[in-house]
Protein backbone atom coordinates (compact mmCIF):
# COMPACT_ATOMS: atom_id res chain seq x y z
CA UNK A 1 -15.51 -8.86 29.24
CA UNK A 2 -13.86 -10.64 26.35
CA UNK A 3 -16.97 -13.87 25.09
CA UNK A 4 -14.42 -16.05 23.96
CA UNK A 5 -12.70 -15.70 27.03
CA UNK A 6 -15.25 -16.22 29.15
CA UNK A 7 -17.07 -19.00 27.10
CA UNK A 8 -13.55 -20.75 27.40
CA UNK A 9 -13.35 -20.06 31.18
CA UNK A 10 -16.84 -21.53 31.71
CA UNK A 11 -17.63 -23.55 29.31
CA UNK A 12 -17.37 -26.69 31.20
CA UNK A 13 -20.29 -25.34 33.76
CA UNK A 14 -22.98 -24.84 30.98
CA UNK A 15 -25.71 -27.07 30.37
CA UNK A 16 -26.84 -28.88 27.28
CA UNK A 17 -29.33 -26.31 26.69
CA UNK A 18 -27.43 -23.64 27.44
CA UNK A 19 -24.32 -24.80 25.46
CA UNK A 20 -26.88 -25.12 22.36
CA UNK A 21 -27.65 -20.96 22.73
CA UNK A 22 -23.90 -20.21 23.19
CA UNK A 23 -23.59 -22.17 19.74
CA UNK A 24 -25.83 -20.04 18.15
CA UNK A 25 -25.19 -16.70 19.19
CA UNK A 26 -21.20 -17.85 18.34
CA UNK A 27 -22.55 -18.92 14.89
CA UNK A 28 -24.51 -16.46 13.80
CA UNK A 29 -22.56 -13.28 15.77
CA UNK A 30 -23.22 -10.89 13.21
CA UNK A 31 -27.46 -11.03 14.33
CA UNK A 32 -27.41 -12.31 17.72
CA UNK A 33 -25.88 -9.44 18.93
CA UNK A 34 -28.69 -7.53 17.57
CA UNK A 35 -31.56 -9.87 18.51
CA UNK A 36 -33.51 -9.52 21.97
CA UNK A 37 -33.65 -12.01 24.74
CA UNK A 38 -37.06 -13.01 23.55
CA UNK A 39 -35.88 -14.11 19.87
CA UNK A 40 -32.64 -15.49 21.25
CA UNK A 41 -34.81 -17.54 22.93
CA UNK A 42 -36.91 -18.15 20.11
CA UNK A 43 -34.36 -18.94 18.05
CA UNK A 44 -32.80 -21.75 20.10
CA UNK A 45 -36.07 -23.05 21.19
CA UNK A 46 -35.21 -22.95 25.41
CA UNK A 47 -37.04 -20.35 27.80
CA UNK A 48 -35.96 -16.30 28.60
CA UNK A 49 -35.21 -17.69 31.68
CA UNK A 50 -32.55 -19.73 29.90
CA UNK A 51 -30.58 -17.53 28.18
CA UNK A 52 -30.65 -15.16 31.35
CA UNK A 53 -29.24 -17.54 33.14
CA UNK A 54 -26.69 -18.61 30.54
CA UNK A 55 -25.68 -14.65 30.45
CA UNK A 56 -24.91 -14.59 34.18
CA UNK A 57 -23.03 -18.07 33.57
CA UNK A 58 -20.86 -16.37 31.50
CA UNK A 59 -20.21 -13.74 34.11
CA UNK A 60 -22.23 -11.15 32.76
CA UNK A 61 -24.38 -8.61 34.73
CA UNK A 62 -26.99 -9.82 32.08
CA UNK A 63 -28.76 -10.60 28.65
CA UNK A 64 -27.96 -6.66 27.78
CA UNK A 65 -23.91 -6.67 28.87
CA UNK A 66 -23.47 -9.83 27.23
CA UNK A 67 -24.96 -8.64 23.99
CA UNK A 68 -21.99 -5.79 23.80
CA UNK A 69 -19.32 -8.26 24.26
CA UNK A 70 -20.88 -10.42 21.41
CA UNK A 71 -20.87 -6.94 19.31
CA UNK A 72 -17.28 -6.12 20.26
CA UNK A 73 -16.41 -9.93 19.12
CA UNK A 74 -18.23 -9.55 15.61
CA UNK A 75 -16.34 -5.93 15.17
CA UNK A 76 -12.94 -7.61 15.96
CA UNK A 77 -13.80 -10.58 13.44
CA UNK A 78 -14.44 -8.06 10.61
CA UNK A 79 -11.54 -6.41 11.40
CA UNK A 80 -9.30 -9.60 11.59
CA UNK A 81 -11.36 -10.26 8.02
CA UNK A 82 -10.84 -7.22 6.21
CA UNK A 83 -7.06 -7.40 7.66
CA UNK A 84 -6.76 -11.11 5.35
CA UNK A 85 -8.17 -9.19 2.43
CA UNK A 86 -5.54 -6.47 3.00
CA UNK A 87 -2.95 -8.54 2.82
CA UNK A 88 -3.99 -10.64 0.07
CA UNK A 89 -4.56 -7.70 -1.97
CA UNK A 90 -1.16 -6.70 -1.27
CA UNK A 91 0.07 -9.98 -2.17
CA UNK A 92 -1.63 -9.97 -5.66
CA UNK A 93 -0.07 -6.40 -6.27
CA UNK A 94 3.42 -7.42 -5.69
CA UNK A 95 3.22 -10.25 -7.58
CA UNK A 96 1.79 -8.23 -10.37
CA UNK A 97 4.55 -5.98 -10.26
CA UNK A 98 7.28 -8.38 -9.51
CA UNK A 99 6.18 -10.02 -13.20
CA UNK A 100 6.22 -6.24 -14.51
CA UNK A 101 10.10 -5.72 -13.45
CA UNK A 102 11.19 -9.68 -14.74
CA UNK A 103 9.44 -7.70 -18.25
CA UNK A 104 11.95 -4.32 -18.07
CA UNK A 105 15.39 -4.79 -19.37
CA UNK A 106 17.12 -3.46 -16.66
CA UNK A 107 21.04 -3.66 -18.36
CA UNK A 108 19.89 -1.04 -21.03
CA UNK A 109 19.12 1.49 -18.55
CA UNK A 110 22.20 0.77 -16.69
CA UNK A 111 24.44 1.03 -19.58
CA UNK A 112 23.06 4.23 -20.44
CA UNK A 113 23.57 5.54 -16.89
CA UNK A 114 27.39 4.36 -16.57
CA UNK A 115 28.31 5.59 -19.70
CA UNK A 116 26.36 9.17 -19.16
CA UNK A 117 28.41 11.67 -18.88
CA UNK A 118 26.50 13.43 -15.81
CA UNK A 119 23.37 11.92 -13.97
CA UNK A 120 20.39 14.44 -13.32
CA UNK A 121 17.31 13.47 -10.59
CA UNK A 122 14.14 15.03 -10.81
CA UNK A 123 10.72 14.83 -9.04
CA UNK A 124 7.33 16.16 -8.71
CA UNK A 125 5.76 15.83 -5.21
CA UNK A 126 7.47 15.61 -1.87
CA UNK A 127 7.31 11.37 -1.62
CA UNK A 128 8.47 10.84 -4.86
CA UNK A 129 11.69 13.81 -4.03
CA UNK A 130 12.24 12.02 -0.45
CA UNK A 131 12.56 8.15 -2.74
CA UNK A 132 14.96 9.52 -5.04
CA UNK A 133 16.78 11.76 -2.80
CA UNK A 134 17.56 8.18 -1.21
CA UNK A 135 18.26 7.19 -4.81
CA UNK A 136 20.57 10.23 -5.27
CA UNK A 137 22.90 8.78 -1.86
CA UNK A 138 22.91 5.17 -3.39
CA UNK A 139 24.12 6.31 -6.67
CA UNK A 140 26.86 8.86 -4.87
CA UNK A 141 28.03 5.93 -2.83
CA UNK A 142 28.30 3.83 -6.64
CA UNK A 143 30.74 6.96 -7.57
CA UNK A 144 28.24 7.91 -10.25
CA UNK A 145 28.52 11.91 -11.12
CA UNK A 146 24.99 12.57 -10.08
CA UNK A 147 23.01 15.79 -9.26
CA UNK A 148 19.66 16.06 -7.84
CA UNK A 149 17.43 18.58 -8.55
CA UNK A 150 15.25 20.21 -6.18
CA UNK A 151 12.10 22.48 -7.21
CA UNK A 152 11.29 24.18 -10.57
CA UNK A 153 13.86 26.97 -10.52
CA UNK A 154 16.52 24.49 -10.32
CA UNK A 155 15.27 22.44 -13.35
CA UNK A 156 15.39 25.63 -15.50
CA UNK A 157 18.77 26.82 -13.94
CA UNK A 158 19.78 23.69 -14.97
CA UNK A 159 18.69 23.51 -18.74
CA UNK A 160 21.47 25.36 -20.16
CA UNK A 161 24.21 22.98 -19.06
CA UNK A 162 22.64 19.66 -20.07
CA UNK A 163 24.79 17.63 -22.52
CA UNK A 164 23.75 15.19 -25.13
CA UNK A 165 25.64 12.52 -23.15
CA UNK A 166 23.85 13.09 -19.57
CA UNK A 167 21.31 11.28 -18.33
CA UNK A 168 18.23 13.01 -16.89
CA UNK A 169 15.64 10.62 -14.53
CA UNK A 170 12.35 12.36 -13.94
CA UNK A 171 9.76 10.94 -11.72
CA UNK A 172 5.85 11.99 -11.45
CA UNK A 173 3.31 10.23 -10.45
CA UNK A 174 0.66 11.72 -13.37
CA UNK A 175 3.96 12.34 -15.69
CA UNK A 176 1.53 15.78 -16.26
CA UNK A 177 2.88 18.41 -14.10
CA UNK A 178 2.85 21.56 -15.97
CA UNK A 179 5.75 22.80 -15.10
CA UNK A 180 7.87 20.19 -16.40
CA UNK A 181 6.60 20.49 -20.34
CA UNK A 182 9.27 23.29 -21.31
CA UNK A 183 12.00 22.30 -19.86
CA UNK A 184 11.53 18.16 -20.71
CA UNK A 185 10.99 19.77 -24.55
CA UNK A 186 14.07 21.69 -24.41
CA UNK A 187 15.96 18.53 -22.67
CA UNK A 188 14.58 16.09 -25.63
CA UNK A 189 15.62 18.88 -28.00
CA UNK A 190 19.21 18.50 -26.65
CA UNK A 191 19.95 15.10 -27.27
CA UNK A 192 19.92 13.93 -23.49
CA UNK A 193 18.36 10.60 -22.52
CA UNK A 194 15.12 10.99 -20.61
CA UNK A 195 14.26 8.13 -18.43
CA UNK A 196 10.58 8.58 -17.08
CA UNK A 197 9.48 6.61 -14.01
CA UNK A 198 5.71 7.09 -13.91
CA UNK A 199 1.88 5.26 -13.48
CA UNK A 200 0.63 2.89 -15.78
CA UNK A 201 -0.56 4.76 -18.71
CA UNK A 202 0.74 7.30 -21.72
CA UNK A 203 1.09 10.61 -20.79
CA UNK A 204 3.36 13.85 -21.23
CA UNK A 205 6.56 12.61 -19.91
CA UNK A 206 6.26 8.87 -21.07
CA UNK A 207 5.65 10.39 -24.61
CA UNK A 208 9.02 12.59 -24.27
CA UNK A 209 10.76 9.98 -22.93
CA UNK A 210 13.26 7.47 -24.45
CA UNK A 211 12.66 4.88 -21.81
CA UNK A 212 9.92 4.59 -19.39
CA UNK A 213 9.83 2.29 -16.26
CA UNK A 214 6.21 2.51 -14.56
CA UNK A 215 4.72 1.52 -11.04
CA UNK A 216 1.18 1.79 -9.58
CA UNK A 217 0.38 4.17 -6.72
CA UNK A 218 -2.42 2.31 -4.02
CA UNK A 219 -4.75 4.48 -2.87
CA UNK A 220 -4.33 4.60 0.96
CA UNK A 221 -7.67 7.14 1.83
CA UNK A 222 -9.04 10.43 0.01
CA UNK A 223 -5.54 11.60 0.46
CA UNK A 224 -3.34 9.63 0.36
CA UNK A 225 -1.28 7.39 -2.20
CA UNK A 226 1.44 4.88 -1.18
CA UNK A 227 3.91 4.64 -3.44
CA UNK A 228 6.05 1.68 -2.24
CA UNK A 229 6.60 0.19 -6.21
CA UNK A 230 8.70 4.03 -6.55
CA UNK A 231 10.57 2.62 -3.69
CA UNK A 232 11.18 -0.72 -5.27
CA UNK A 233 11.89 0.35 -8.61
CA UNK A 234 14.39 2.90 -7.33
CA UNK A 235 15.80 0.04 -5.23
CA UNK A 236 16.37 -2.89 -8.12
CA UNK A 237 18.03 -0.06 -10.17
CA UNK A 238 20.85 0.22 -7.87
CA UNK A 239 20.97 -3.23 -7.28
CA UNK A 240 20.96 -3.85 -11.43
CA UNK A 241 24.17 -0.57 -10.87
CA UNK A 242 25.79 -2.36 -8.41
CA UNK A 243 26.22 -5.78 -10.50
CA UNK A 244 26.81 -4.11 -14.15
């Protein structure tokens, strides 16, 4: 049975006595629920007798049933708690980030990328290759002459036809992948433009890069990183494409 619920429901029928208990078990939710009927009672200064009463009241079976319905109320209230943290702390990260893309000169980068001669996508993981495979469709509906580039194999196969006026975008979350060293050497060494999209920080692919746009991966659990600022970069490039 749900204590607010009830409290509401019978409220009206309590005592003076009994209305000062339900105030302090509401009050102080995160003890009373762990407190016996003896320092309930204690605590409120009224008899055992008192707060039995008050339990059945509140249509409980007694002290003990109406002790798990205050612990199920203090578990939903840190939930509902840690749920406005979560939110504010998303809040604060977007408007972090939102100040980071007003700071990145956007009409460079789409100069450079309607004026390349052929557009290259590349990606290391599998959410970073499902964002800019969406990328890829926005920029083939924008009539761009753009090629994505799926797995390892396909970067090298690719190496030999690169052109000093394409275009190649490579995202990684650590910009430290292994396997994309040679071939991002032997890109630079052509005279493409490399246009890294990784973390906050330096590493191997900002350092080979001529432009770098950045974004900051939340971690979600021991596994798991969401990567919704990829998303939103990828997203106010096209827009940026769309208007230039």
């Amino acid at each position: 049975m749900d204590f607010s619920l009830s409290l509401k429901q019978h409220y009206d029928d309590l005592t003076y006595s009994e209305r000062d208990v339900v105030s302090y078990l509401y009050n102080n939710i995160s003890e009373s629920h762990k407190m016996g009927i003896m320092d309930v009672a204690a605590a409120t200064l009224v008899s055992k007798s008192t707060v039995f009463r008050l339990s059945q009241k509140l249509g409980y079976s007694g002290f003990s049933e109406m002790k798990k319905s205050l612990q199920t109320l203090d578990v939903q209230q840190q939930n509902t708690s840690r749920h406005a943290n979560w939110i504010e702390e998303i809040r604060d990260e977007e408007d972090n980030f939102l100040r980071y893309l007003e700071t990145v000169n956007f009409d460079v980068l789409t100069t450079i990328v309607n004026q390349s001669r052929k557009i290259y996508l590349y990606a290391t993981g599998t959410t970073q290759q499902s964002y800019l495979q969406i990328f890829y469709s926005q920029l083939l509906l924008l009539n761009l002459p753009v090629n994505l580039i799926f797995g390892q194999s396909s970067l090298e196969a690719v190496l030999p036809v690169i052109h000093s006026n394409d275009v190649i975008i490579v995202v990684s979350y650590g910009g430290e992948t292994d396997h994309i060293k040679k071939p991002l050497r032997l890109i630079a060494a052509s005279g493409a433009v490399i246009i890294s999209i990784t973390s906050f920080g330096k590493n191997f692919l900002v350092k080979h890069a001529q432009y770098s746009l950045f974004y900051e991966g939340t971690t979600l659990n021991n596994y798991d990183v969401s990567m919704i600022q990829l998303a939103q970069i990828l997203d106010f490039f096209v827009r940026k494409l769309q208007v230039n």
